[in-house]
PDB file of N, CA and C in Angstrom:
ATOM      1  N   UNK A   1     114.017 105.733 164.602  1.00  0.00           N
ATOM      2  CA  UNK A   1     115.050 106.269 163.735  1.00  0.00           C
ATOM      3  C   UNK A   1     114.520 107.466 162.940  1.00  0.00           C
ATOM      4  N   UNK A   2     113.506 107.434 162.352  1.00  0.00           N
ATOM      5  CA  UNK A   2     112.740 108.527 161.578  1.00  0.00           C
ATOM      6  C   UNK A   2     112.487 109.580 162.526  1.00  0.00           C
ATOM      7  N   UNK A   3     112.295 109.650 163.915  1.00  0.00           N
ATOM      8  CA  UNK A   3     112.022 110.757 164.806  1.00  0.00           C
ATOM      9  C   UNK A   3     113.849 111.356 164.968  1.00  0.00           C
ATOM     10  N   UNK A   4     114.736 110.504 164.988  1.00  0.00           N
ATOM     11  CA  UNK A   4     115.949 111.216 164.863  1.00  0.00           C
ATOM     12  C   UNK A   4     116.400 111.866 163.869  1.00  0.00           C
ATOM     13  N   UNK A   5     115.548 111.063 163.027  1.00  0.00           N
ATOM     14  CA  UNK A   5     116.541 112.290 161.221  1.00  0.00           C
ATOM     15  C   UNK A   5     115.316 113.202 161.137  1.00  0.00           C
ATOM     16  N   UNK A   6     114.079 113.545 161.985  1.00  0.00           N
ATOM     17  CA  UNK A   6     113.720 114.911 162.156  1.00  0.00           C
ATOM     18  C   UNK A   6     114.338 115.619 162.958  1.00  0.00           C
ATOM     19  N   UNK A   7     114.531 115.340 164.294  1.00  0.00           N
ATOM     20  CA  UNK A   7     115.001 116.340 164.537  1.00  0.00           C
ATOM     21  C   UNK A   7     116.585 117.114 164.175  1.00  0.00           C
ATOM     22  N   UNK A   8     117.574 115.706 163.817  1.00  0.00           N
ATOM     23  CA  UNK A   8     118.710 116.650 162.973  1.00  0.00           C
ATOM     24  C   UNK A   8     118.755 117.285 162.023  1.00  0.00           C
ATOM     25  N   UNK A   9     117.250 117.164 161.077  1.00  0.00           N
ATOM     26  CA  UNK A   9     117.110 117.906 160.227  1.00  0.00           C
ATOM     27  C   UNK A   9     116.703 119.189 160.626  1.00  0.00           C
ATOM     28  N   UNK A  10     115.973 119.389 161.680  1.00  0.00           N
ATOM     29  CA  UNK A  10     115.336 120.588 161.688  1.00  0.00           C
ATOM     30  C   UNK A  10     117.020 121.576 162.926  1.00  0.00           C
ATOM     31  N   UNK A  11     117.494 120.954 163.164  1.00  0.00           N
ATOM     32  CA  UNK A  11     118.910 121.243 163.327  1.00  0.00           C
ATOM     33  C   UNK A  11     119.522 121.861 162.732  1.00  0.00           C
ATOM     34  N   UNK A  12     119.707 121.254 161.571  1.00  0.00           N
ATOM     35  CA  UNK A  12     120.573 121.263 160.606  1.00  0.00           C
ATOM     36  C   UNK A  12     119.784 122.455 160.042  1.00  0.00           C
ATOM     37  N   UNK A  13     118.599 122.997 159.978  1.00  0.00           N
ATOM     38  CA  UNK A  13     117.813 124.114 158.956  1.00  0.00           C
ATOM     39  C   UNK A  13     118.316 125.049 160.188  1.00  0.00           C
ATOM     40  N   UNK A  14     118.141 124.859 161.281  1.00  0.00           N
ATOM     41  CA  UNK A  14     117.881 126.196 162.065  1.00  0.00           C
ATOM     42  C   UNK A  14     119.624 126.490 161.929  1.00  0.00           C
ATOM     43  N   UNK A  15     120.833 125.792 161.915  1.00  0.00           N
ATOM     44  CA  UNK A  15     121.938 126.070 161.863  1.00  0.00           C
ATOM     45  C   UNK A  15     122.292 126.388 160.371  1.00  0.00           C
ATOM     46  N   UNK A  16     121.728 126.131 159.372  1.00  0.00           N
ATOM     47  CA  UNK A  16     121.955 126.678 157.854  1.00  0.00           C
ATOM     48  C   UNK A  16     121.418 128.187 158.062  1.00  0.00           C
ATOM     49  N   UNK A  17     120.292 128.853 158.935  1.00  0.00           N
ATOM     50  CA  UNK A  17     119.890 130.043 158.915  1.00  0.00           C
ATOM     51  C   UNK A  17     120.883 130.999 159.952  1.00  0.00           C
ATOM     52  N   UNK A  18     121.165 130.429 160.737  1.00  0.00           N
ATOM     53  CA  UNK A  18     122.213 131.076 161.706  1.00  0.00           C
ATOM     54  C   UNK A  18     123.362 131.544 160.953  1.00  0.00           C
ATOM     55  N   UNK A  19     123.736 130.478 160.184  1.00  0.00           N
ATOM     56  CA  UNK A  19     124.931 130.573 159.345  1.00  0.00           C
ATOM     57  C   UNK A  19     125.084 131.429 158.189  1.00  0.00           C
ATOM     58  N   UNK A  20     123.693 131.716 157.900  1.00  0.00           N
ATOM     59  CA  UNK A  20     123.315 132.721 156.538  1.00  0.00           C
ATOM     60  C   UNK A  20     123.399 134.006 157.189  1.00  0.00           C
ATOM     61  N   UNK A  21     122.739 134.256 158.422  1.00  0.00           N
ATOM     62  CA  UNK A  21     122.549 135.605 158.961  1.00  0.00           C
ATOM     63  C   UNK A  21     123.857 135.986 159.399  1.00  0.00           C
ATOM     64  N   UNK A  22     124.913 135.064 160.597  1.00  0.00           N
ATOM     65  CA  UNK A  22     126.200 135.252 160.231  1.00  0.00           C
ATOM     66  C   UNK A  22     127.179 135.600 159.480  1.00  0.00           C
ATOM     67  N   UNK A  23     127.096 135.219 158.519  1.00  0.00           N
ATOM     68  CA  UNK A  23     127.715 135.584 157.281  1.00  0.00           C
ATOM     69  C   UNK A  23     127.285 136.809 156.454  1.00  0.00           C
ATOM     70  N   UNK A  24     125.813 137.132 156.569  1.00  0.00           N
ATOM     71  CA  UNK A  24     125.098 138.723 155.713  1.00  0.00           C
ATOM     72  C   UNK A  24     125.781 139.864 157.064  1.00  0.00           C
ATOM     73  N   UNK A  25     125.636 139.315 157.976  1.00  0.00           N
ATOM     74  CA  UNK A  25     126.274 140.479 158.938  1.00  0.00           C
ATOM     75  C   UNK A  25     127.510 141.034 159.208  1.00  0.00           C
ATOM     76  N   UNK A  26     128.812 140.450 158.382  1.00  0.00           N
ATOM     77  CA  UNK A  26     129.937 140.391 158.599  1.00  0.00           C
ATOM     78  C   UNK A  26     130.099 141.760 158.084  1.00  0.00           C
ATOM     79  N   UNK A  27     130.962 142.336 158.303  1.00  0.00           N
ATOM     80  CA  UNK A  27     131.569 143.569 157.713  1.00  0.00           C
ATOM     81  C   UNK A  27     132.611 142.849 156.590  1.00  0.00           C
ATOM     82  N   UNK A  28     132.735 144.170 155.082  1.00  0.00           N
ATOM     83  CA  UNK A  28     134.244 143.315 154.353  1.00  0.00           C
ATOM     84  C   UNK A  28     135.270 143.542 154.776  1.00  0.00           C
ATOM     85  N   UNK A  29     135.929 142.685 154.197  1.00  0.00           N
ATOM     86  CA  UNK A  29     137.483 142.980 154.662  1.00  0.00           C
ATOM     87  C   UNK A  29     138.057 143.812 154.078  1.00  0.00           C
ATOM     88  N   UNK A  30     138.029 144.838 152.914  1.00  0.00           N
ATOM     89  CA  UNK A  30     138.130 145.310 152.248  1.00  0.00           C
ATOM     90  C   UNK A  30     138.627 146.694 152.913  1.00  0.00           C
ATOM     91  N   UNK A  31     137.846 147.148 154.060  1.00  0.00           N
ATOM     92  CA  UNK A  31     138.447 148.299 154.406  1.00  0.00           C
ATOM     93  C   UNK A  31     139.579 148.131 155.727  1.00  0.00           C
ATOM     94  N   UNK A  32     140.357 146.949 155.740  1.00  0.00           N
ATOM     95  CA  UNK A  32     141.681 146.547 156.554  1.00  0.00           C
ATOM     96  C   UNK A  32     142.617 146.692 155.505  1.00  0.00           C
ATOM     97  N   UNK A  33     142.634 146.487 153.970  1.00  0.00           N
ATOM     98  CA  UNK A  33     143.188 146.752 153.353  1.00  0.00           C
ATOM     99  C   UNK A  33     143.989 148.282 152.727  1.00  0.00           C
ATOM    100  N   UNK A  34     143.678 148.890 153.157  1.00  0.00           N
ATOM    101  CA  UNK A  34     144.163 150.316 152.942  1.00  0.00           C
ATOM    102  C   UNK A  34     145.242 150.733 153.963  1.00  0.00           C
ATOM    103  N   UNK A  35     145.095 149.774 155.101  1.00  0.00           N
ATOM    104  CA  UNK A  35     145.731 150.237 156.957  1.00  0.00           C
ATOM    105  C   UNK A  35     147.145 149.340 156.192  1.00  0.00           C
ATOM    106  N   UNK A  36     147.279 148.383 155.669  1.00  0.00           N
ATOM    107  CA  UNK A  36     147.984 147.357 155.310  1.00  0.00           C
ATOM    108  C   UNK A  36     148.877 148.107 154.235  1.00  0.00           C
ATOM    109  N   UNK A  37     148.446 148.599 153.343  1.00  0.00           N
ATOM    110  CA  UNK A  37     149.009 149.463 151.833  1.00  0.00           C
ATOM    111  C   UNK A  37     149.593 150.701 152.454  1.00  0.00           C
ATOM    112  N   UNK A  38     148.844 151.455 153.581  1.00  0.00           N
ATOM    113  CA  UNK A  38     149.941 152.862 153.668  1.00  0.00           C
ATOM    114  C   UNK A  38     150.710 152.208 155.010  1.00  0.00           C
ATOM    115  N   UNK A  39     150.998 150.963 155.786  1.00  0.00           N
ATOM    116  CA  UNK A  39     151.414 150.750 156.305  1.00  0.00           C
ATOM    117  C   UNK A  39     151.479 151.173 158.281  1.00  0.00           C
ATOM    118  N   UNK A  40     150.302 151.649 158.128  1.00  0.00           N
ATOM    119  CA  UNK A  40     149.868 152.026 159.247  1.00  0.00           C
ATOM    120  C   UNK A  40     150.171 150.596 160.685  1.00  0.00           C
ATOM    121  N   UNK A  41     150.552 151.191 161.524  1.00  0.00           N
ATOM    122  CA  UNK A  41     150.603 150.275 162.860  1.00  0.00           C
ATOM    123  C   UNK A  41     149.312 149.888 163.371  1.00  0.00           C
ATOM    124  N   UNK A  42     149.441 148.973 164.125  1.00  0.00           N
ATOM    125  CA  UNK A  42     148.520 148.030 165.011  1.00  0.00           C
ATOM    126  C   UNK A  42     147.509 149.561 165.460  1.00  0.00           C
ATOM    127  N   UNK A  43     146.387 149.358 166.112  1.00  0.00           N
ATOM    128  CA  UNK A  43     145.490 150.310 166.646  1.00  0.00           C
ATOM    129  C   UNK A  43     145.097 149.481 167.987  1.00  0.00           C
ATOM    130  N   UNK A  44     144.315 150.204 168.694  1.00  0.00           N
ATOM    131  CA  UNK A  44     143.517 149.273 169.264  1.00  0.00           C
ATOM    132  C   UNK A  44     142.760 148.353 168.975  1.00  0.00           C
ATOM    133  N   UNK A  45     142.042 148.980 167.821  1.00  0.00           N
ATOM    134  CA  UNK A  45     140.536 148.140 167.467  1.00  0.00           C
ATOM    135  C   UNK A  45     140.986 147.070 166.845  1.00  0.00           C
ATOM    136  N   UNK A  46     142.337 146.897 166.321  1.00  0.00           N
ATOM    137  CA  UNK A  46     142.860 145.766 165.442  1.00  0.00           C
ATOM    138  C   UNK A  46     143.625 144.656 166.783  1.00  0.00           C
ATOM    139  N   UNK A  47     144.234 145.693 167.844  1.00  0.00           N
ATOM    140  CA  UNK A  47     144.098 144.383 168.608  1.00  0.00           C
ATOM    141  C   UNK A  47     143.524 143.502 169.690  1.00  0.00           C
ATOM    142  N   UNK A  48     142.301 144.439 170.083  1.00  0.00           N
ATOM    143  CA  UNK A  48     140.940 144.064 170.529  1.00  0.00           C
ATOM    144  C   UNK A  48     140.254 143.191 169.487  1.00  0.00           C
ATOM    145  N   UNK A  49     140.275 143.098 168.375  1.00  0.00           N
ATOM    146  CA  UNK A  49     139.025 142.790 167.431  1.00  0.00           C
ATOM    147  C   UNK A  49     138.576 141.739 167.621  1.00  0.00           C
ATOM    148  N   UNK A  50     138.907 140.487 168.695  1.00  0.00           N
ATOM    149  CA  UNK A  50     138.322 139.329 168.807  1.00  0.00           C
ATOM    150  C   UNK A  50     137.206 139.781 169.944  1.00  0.00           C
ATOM    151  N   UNK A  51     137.404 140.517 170.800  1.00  0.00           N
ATOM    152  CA  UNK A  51     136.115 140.678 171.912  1.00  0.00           C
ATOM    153  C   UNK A  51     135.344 141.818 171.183  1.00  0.00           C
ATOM    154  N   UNK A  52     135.182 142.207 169.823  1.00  0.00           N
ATOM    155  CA  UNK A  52     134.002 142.822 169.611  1.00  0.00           C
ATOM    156  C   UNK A  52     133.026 142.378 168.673  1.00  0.00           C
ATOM    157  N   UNK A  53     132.403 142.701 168.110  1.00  0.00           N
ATOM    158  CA  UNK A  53     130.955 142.299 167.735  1.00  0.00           C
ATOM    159  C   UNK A  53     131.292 141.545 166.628  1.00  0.00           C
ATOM    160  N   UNK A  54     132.110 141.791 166.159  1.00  0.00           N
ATOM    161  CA  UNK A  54     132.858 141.324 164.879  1.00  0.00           C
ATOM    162  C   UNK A  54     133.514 140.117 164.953  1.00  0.00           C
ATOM    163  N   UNK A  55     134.307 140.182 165.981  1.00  0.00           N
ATOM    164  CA  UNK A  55     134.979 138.757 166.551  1.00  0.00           C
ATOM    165  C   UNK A  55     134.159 137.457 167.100  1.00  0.00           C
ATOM    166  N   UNK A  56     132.709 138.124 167.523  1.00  0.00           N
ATOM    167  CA  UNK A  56     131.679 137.434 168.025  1.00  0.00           C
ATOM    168  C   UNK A  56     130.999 136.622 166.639  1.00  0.00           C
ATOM    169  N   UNK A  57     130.551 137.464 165.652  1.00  0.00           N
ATOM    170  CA  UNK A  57     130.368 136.505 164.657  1.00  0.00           C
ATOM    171  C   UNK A  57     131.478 136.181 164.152  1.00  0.00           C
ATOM    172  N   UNK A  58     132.627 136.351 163.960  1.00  0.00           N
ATOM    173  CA  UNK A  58     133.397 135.441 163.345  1.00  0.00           C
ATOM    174  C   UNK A  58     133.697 133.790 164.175  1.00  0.00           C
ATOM    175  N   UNK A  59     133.756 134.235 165.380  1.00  0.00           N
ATOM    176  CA  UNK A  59     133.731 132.746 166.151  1.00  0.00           C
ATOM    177  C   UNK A  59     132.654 132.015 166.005  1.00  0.00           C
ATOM    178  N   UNK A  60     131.511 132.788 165.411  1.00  0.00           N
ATOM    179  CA  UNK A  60     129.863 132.405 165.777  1.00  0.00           C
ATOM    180  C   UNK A  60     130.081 131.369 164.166  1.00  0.00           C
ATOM    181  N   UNK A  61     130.310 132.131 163.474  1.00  0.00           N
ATOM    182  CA  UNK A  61     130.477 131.592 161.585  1.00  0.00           C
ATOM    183  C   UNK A  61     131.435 130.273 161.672  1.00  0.00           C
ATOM    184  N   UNK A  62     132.114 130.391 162.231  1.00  0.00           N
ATOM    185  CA  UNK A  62     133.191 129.095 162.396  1.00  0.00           C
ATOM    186  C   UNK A  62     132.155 128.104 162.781  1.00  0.00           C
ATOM    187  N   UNK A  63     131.816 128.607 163.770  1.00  0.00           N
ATOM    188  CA  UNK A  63     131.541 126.994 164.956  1.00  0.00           C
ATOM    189  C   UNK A  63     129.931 126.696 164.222  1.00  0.00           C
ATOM    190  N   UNK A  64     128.901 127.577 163.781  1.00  0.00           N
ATOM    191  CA  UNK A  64     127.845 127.493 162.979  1.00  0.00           C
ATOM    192  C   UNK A  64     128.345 126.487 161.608  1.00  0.00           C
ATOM    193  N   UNK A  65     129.504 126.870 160.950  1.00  0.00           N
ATOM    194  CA  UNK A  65     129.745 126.145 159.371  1.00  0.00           C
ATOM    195  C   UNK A  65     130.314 124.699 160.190  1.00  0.00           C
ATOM    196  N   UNK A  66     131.076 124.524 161.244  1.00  0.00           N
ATOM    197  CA  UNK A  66     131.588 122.972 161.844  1.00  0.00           C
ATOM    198  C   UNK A  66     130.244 122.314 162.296  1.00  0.00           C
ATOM    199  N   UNK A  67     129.098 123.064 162.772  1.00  0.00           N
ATOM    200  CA  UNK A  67     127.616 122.288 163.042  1.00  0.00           C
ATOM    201  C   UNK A  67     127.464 121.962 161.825  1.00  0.00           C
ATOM    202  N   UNK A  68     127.261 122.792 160.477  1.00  0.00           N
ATOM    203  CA  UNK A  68     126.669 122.807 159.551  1.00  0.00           C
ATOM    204  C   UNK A  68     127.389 121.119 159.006  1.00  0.00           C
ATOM    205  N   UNK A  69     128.402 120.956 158.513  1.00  0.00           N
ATOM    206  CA  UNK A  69     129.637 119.595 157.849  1.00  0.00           C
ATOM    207  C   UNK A  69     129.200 118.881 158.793  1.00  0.00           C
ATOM    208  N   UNK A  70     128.959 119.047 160.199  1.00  0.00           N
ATOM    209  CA  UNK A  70     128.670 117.168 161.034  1.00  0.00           C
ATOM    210  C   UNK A  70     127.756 117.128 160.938  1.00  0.00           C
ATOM    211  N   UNK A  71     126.382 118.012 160.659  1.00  0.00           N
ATOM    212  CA  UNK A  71     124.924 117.414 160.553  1.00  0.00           C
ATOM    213  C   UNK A  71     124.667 116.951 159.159  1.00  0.00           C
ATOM    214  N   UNK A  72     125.390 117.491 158.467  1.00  0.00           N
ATOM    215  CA  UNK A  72     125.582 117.089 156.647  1.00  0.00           C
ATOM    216  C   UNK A  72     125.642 115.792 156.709  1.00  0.00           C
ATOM    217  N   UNK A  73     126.998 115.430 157.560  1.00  0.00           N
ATOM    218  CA  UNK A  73     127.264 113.911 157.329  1.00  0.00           C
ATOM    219  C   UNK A  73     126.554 113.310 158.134  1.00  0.00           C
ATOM    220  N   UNK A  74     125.803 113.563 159.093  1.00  0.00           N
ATOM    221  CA  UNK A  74     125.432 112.768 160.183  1.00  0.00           C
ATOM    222  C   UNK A  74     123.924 112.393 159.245  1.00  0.00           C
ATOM    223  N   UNK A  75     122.987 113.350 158.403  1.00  0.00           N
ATOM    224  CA  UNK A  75     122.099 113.367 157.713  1.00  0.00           C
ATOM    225  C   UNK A  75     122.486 112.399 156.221  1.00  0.00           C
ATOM    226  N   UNK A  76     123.426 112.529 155.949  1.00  0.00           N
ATOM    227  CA  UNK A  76     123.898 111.702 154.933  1.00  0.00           C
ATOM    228  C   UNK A  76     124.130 110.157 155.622  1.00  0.00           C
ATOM    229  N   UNK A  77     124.173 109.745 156.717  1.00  0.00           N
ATOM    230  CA  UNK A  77     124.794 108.469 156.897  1.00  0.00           C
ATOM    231  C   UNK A  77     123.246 107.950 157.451  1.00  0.00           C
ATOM    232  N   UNK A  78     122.419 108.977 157.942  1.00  0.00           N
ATOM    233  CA  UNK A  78     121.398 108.171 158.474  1.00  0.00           C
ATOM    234  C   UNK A  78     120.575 107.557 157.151  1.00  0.00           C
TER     235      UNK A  78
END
């Protein structure tokens, strides 16, 4: 049992760092906001934005923070 709550721990660290670097890499949202205020139409890049680099960590940040909550609890119950 003690060899299992190492290795979900060391899981759980390497997915808390994924999740940090994910998140420092994001661009803000801050500059979608201006396209929104003068009312500008769809572009490409707005409706591509899931297959680019951007969309990649945002799927990456999701599914990294859902590892992050089941190893929480899975570390909490052991």
């Amino acid at each position: 049992m003690e060899v299992l709550k190492i290795i979900v721990t060391i899981i759980f660290v390497l997915a808390c760092l994924a999740l940090s670097v994910c998140v420092l890499a994001q661009e803000g949202k801050s500059a979608g906001l201006s396209g929104s205020i003068s009312g500008l139409a769809d572009t490409y890049w707005g409706k591509n934005r899931s297959r680019s680099k951007e969309g990649g960590l945002l799927k990456a940040t999701i599914a990294l923070s859902v590892i992050f909550f089941v190893f929480s609890i899975v570390l909490n119950v052991i």
